[in-house]
Protein backbone atom coordinates (compact mmCIF):
# COMPACT_ATOMS: atom_id res chain seq x y z
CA UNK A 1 33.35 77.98 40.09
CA UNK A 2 33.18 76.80 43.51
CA UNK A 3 36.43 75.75 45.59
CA UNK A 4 35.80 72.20 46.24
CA UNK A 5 35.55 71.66 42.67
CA UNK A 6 39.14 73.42 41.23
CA UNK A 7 41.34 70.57 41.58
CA UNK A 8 43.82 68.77 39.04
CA UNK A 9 44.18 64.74 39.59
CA UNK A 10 47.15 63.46 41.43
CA UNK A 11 47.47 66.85 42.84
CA UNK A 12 47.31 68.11 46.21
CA UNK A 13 47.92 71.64 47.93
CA UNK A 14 47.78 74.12 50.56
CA UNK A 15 48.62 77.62 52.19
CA UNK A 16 49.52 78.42 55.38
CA UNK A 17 50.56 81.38 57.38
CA UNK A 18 53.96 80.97 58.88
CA UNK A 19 54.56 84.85 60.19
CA UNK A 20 56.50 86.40 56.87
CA UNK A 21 53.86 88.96 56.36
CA UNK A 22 53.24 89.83 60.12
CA UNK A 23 49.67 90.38 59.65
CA UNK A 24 48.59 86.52 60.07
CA UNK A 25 47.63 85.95 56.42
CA UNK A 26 48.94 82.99 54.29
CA UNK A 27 52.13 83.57 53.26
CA UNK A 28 53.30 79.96 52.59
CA UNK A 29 51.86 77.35 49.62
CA UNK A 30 53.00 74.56 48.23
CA UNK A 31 51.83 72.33 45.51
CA UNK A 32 52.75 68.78 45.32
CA UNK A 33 52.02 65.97 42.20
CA UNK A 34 51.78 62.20 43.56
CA UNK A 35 54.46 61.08 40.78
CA UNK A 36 56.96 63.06 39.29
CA UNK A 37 55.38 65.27 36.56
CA UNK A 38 57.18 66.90 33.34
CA UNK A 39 57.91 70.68 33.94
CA UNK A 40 58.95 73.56 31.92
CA UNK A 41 59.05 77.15 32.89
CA UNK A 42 59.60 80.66 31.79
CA UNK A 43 61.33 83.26 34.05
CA UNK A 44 61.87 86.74 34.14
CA UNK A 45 64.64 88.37 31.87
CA UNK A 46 65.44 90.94 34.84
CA UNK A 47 69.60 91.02 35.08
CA UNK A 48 68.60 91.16 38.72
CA UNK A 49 67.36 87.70 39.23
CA UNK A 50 65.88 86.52 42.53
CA UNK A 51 67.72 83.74 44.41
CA UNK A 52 64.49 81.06 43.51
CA UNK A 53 64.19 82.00 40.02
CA UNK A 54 68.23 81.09 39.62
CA UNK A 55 67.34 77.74 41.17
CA UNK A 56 64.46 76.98 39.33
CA UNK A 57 66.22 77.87 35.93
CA UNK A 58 68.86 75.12 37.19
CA UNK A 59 66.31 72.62 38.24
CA UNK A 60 64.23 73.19 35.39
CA UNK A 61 66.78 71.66 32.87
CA UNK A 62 65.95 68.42 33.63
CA UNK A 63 62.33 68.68 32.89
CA UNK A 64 61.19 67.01 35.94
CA UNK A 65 59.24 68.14 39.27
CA UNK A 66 57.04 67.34 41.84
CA UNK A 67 56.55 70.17 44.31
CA UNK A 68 56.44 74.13 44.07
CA UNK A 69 56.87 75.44 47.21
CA UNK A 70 56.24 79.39 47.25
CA UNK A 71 56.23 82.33 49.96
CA UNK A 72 54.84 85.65 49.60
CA UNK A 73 55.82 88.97 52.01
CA UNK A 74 59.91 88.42 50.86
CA UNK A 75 60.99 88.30 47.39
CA UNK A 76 64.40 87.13 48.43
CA UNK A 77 65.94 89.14 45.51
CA UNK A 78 69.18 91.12 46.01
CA UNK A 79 70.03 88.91 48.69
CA UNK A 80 73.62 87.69 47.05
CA UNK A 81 74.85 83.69 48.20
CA UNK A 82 73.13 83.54 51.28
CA UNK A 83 69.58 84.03 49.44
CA UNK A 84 70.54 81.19 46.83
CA UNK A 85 71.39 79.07 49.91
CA UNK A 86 68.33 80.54 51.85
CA UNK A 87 65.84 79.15 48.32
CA UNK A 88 67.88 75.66 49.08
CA UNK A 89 67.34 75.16 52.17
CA UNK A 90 63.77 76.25 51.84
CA UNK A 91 63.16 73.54 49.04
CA UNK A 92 65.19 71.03 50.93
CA UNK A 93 62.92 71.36 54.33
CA UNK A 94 59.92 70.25 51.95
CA UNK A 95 61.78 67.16 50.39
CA UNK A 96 62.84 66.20 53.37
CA UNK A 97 59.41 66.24 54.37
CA UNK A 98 57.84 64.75 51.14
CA UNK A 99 60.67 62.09 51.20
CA UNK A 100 61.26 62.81 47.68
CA UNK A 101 64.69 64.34 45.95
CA UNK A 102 65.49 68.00 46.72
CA UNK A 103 66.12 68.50 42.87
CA UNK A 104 62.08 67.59 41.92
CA UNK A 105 61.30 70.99 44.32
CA UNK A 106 60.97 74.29 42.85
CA UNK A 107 60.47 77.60 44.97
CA UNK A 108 59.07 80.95 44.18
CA UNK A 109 59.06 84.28 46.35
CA UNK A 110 57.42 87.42 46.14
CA UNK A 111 57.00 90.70 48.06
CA UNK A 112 59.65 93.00 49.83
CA UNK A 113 63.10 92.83 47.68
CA UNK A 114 66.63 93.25 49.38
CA UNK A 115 65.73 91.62 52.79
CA UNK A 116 66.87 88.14 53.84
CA UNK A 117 64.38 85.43 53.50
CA UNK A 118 63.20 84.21 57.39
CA UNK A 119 63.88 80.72 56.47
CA UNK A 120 63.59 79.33 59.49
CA UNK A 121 59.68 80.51 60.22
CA UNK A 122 59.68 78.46 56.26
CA UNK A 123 61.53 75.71 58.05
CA UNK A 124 59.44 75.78 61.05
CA UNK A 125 56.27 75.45 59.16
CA UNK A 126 56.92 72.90 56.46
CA UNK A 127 55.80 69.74 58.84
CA UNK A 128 51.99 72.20 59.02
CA UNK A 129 52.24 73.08 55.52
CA UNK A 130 52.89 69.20 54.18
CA UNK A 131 50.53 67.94 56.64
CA UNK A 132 47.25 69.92 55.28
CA UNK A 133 48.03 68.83 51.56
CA UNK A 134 44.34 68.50 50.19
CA UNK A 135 43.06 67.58 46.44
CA UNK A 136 41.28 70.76 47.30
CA UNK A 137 43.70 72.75 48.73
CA UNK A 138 44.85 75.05 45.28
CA UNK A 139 42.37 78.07 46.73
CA UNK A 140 44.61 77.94 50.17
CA UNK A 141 47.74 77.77 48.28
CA UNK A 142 46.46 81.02 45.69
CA UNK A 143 45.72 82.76 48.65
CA UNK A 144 49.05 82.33 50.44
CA UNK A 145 50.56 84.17 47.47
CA UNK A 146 48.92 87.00 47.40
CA UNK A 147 50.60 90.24 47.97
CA UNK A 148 48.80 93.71 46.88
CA UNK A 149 46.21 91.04 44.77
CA UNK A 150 42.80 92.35 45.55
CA UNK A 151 41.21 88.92 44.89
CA UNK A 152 42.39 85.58 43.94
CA UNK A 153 43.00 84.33 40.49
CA UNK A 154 42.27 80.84 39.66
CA UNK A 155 41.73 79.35 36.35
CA UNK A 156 40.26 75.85 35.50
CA UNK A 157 38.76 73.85 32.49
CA UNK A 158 38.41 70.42 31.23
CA UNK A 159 38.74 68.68 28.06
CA UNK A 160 37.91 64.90 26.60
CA UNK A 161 41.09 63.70 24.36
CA UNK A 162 40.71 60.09 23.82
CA UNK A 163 37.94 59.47 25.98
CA UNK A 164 39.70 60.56 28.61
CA UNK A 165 38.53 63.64 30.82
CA UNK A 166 41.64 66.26 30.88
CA UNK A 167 41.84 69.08 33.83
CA UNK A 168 44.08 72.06 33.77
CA UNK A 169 44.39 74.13 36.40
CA UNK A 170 46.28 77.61 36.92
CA UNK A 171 46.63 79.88 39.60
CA UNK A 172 48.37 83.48 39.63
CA UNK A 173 49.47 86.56 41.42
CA UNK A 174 50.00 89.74 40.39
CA UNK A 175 49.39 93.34 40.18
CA UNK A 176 51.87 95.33 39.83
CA UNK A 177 55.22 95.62 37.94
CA UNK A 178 53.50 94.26 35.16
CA UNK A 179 55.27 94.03 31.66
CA UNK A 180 56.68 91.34 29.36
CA UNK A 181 58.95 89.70 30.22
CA UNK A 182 56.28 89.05 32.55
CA UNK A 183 56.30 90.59 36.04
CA UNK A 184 55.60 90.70 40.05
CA UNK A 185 53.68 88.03 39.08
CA UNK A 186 54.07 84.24 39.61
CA UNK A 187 51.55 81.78 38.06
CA UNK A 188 51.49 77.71 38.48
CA UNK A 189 49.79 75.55 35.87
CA UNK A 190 49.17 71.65 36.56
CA UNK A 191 47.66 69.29 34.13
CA UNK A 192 46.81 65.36 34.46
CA UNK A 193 47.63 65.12 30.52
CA UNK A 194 50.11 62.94 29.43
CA UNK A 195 52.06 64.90 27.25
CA UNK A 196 55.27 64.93 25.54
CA UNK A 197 58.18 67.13 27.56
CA UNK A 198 58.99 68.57 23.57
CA UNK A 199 55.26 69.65 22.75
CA UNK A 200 54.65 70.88 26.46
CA UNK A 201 57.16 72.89 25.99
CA UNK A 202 56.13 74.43 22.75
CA UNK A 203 52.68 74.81 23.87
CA UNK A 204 53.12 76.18 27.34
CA UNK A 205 55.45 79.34 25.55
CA UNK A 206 53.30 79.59 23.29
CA UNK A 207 50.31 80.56 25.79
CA UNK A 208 52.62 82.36 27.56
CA UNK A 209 53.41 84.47 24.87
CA UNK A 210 49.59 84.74 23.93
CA UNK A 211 49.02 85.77 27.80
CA UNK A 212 51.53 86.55 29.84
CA UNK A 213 53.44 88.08 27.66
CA UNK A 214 50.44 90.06 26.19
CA UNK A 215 49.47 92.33 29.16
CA UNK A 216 51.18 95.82 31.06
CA UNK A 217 49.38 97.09 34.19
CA UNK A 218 52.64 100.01 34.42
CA UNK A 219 55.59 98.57 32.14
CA UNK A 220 58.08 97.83 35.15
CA UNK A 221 59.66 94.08 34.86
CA UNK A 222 59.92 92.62 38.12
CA UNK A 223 63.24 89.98 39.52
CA UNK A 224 61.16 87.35 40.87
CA UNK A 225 59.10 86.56 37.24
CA UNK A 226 58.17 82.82 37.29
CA UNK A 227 55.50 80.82 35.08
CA UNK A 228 55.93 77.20 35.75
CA UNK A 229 53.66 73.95 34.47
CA UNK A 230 53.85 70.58 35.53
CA UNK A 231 52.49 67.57 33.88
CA UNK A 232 51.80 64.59 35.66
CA UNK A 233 50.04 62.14 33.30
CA UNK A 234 47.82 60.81 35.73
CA UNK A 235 44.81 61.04 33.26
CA UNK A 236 46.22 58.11 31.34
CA UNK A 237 45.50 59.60 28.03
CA UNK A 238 47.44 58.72 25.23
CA UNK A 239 51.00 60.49 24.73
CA UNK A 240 50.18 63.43 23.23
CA UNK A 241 52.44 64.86 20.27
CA UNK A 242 52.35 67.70 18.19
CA UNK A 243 50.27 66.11 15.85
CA UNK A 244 48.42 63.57 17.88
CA UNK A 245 44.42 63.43 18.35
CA UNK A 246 43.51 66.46 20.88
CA UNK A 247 46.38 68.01 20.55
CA UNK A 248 45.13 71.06 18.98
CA UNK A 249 42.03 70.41 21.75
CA UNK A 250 44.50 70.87 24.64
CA UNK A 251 46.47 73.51 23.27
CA UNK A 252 43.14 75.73 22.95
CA UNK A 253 42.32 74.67 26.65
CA UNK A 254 45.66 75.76 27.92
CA UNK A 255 45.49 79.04 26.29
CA UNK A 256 41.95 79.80 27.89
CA UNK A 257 43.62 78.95 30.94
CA UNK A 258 46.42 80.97 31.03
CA UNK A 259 44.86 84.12 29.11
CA UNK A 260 42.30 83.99 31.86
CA UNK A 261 44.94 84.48 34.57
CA UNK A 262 46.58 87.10 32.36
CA UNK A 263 43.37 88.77 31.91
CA UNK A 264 42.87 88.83 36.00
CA UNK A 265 46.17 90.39 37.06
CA UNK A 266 45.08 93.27 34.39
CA UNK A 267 41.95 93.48 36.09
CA UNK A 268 43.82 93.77 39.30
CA UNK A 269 46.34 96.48 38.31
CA UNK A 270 46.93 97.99 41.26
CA UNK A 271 43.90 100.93 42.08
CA UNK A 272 42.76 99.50 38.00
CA UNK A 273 39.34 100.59 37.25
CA UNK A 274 39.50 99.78 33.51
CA UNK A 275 41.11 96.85 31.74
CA UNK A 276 41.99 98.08 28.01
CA UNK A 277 42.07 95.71 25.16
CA UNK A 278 44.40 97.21 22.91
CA UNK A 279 44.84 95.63 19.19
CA UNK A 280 47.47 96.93 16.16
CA UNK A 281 45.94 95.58 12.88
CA UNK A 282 47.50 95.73 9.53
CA UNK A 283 51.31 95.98 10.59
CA UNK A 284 54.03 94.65 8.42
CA UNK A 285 55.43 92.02 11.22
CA UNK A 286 53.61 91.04 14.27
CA UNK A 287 57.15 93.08 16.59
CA UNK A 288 56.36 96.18 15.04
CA UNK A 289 52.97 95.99 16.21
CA UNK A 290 53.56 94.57 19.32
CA UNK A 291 55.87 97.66 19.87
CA UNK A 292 53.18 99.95 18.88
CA UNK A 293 50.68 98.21 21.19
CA UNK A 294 53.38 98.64 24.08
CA UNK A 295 53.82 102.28 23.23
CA UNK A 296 50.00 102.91 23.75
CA UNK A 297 49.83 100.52 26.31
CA UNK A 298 52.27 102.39 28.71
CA UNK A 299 51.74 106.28 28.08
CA UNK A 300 50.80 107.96 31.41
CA UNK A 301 48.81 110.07 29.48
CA UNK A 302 46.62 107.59 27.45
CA UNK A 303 46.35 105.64 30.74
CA UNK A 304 45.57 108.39 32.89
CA UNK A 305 42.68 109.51 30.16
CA UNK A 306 40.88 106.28 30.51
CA UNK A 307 40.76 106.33 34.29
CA UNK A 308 39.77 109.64 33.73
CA UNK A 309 36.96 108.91 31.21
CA UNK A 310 38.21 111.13 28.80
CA UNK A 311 38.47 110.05 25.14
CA UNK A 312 41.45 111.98 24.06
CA UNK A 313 42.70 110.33 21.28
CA UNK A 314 45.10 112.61 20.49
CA UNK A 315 47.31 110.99 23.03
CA UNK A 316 46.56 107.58 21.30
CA UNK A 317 47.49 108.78 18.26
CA UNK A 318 50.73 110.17 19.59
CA UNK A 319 51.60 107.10 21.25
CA UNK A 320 51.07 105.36 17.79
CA UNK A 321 54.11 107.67 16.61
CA UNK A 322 56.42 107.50 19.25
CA UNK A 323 56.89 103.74 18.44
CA UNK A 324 59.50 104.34 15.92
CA UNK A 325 57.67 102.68 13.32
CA UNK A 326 57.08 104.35 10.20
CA UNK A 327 53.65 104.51 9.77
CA UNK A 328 51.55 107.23 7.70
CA UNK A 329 49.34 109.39 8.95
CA UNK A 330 46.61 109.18 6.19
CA UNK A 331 46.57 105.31 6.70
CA UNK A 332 46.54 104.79 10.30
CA UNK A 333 42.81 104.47 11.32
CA UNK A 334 41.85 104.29 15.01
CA UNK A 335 38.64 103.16 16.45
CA UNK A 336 37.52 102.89 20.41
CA UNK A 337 35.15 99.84 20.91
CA UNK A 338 32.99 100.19 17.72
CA UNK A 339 33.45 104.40 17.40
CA UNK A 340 35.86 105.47 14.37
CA UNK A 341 38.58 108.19 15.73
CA UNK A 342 40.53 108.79 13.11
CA UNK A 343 40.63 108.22 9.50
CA UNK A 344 42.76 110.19 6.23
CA UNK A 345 45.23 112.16 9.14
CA UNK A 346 42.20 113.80 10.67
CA UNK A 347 39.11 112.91 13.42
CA UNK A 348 36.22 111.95 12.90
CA UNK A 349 33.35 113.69 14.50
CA UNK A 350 30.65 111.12 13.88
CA UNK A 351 29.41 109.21 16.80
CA UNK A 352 31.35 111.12 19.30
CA UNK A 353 28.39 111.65 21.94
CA UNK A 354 28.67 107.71 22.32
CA UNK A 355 32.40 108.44 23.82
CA UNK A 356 31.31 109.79 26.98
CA UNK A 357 29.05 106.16 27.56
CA UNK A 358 32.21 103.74 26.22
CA UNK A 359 34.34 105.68 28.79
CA UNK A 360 32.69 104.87 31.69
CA UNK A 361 32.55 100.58 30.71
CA UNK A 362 34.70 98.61 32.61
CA UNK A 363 36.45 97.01 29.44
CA UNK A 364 37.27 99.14 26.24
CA UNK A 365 38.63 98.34 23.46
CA UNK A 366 41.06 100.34 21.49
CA UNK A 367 41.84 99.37 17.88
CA UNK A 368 44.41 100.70 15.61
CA UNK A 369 44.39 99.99 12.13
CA UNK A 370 48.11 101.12 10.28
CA UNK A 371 46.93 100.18 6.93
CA UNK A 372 50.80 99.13 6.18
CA UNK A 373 50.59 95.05 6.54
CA UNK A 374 48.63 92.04 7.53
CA UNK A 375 50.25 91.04 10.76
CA UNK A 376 48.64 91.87 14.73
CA UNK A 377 49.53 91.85 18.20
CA UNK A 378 47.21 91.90 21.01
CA UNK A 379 47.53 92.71 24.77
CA UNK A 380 45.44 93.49 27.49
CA UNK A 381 46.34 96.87 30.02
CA UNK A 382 45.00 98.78 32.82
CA UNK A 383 44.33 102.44 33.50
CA UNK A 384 46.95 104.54 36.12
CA UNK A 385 45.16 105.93 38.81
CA UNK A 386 45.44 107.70 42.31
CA UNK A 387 45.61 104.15 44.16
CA UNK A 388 48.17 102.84 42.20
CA UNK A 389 51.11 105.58 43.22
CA UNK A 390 49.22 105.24 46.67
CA UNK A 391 50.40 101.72 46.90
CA UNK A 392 53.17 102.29 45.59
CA UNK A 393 54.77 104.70 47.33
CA UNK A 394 54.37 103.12 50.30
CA UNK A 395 54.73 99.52 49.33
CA UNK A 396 57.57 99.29 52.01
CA UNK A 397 57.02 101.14 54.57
């Protein structure tokens, strides 16, 4: 996909560096529909909820916006009343500038957390920022908020409902502090559909949950957790309901969307080498095997054995138990890409000099049968490696 051609109708955007990081790259985006669009969002569950993601879950209520203004380089978390106020003044500099009402902005930070937003470079650069709105300006504003991100994550696809040609768009950043519910990640979804504020709604959790809610790079939640979509209806399509024509069409193209994005910040786990798609089949209810999945999912030994390119599936296995679930041993089967592990409480020894070959793919597969139900959970993790407590423990500093 080339940049000139990831664009959404009746939206514009662009990033901008305004001197938060200190390094001169883009640390300032914003994203900006022509007419007030429909919105809905999901936020972080975090106790410790950053200053923007308090304001956004006030805004939010009305199911209205028409700008998303986001920094990277300060999370503005921890920072008491004066961050709140700090996240209002911020979205009030780009009304102002937009000449539209300060409650149709939302704002989003990410980066250092417990330091006081520099608002006024934000201030300072909002005239620049509004100025160099572009229909192709979405790759400018991804890449202003970036923080650890090795590469960019943009997701786009169209769809024809009613003869009319549907885009959605997404764009995301994360790699780190990755766990449902969500993490130090922020994504922004924009559609032209016309759609009903009840069925977006439904639709956009239910991706969510299907994506962003399906993926661990090292199971820490992050404060600053925001998924947002806006809808602006420019496409002229007929309303779409729950059970209109190309409603199921859109839904499916929304969930490629957003489990593309979800599938990215995996890829970019901090120091990731492997992305591991781990299912749980045959579970009595899909939260016991979401649990289960979790368990494997973040083990510091099962992820340490895949960057490792070991197949030690005695630590998946043990993971499997941990859960809390009470599975049996002699019905649990457990199977890496197409290689059976373990079957009747035992291994299996056949076709275990392909292991060595499976290990060293980029994407694996782990699949865990428990032989107890018919319900599944999917989710998408990384490996833990060397770079990742390199970043880490230095992220500050």
């Amino acid at each position: 996909m080339s940049d000139v051609n990831v664009r959404v109708p009746g939206f514009l955007a662009n990033g901008i560096s305004v001197g938060i990081k200190g390094d001169g790259k883009k640390d300032l985006a914003l994203i900006n529909s022509v007419v007030p669009a429909r919105a809905v969002g999901v936020f972080t569950t975090n106790r410790f909820k950053a200053a923007p993601v308090i304001l956004d879950m006030e805004r939010i209520k009305r199911g209205l916006a028409q700008a998303i203004v986001v920094n990277s380089g300060n999370a503005n978390a921890s920072t008491g009343e004066p961050g709140y106020d700090d996240a209002v003044a911020m979205s009030r500099a780009v009304a102002d500038g937009l000449a539209i009402s300060e409650e149709l902005v939302l704002v989003a930070s990410t980066g250092i957390i417990g330091e006081r937003l520099p608002v006024d470079k934000i201030i300072a650069g909002t005239n620049e920022l509004i100025q160099g709105l572009t229909v192709d300006g979405l790759p400018r504003a991804e890449e202003s908020i970036m923080t650890t991100d090795k590469f960019p994550k943009v997701a786009w696809e169209k769809c024809l409902i009613g003869g009319r040609e549907i885009s959605v768009c997404g764009i995301a950043k994360g790699a780190g502090m990755i766990e449902p519910n969500m993490a130090t990640m922020l994504s922004f979804i924009m559609t032209d559909a016309l759609i009903d504020q009840r069925y977006l709604n439904r639709v956009f959790r239910q991706s969510v949950d299907k994506s962003f809610h399906a993926i661990t790079v090292d199971g820490c939640m992050s404060t600053n957790d925001t998924v947002i979509m806006l809808a602006n209806g420019i496409a002229g399509n007929a309303l779409l309901k729950e059970r209109s024509p190309g409603a199921v069409l859109f839904r499916k193209t929304l969930d490629r969307v957003m489990i593309n994005l979800a599938r990215e910040i995996v890829r970019d786990g901090e120091g990731a080498t492997k992305v591991i798609h781990i299912i749980v089949d045959e579970a009595r209810s899909r939260k016991e095997a979401q649990k289960i999945a979790y368990c494997i999912a973040n083990s510091s030994l099962v992820k340490t054995a895949f960057y490792g390119g070991d197949p030690n599936w005695g630590r998946i296995i043990a993971a499997v138990g941990s859960a809390g679930i009470p599975v049996s041993p002699d019905s649990v089967r457990l199977f890496l890409d197409d290689i059976p592990l373990f079957h009747n409480g035992t291994g299996v020894r056949e076709g275990r000099e392909k292991l060595s070959d499976i290990m060293q793919n980029n994407s694996i597969q782990v699949l865990v049968k428990l032989g107890m139900g018919r319900q599944s959970f999917e989710l998408f993790a990384s490996d833990l490696t060397h770079e990742y407590v390199t970043v880490n423990a230095h992220y500050h500093t």
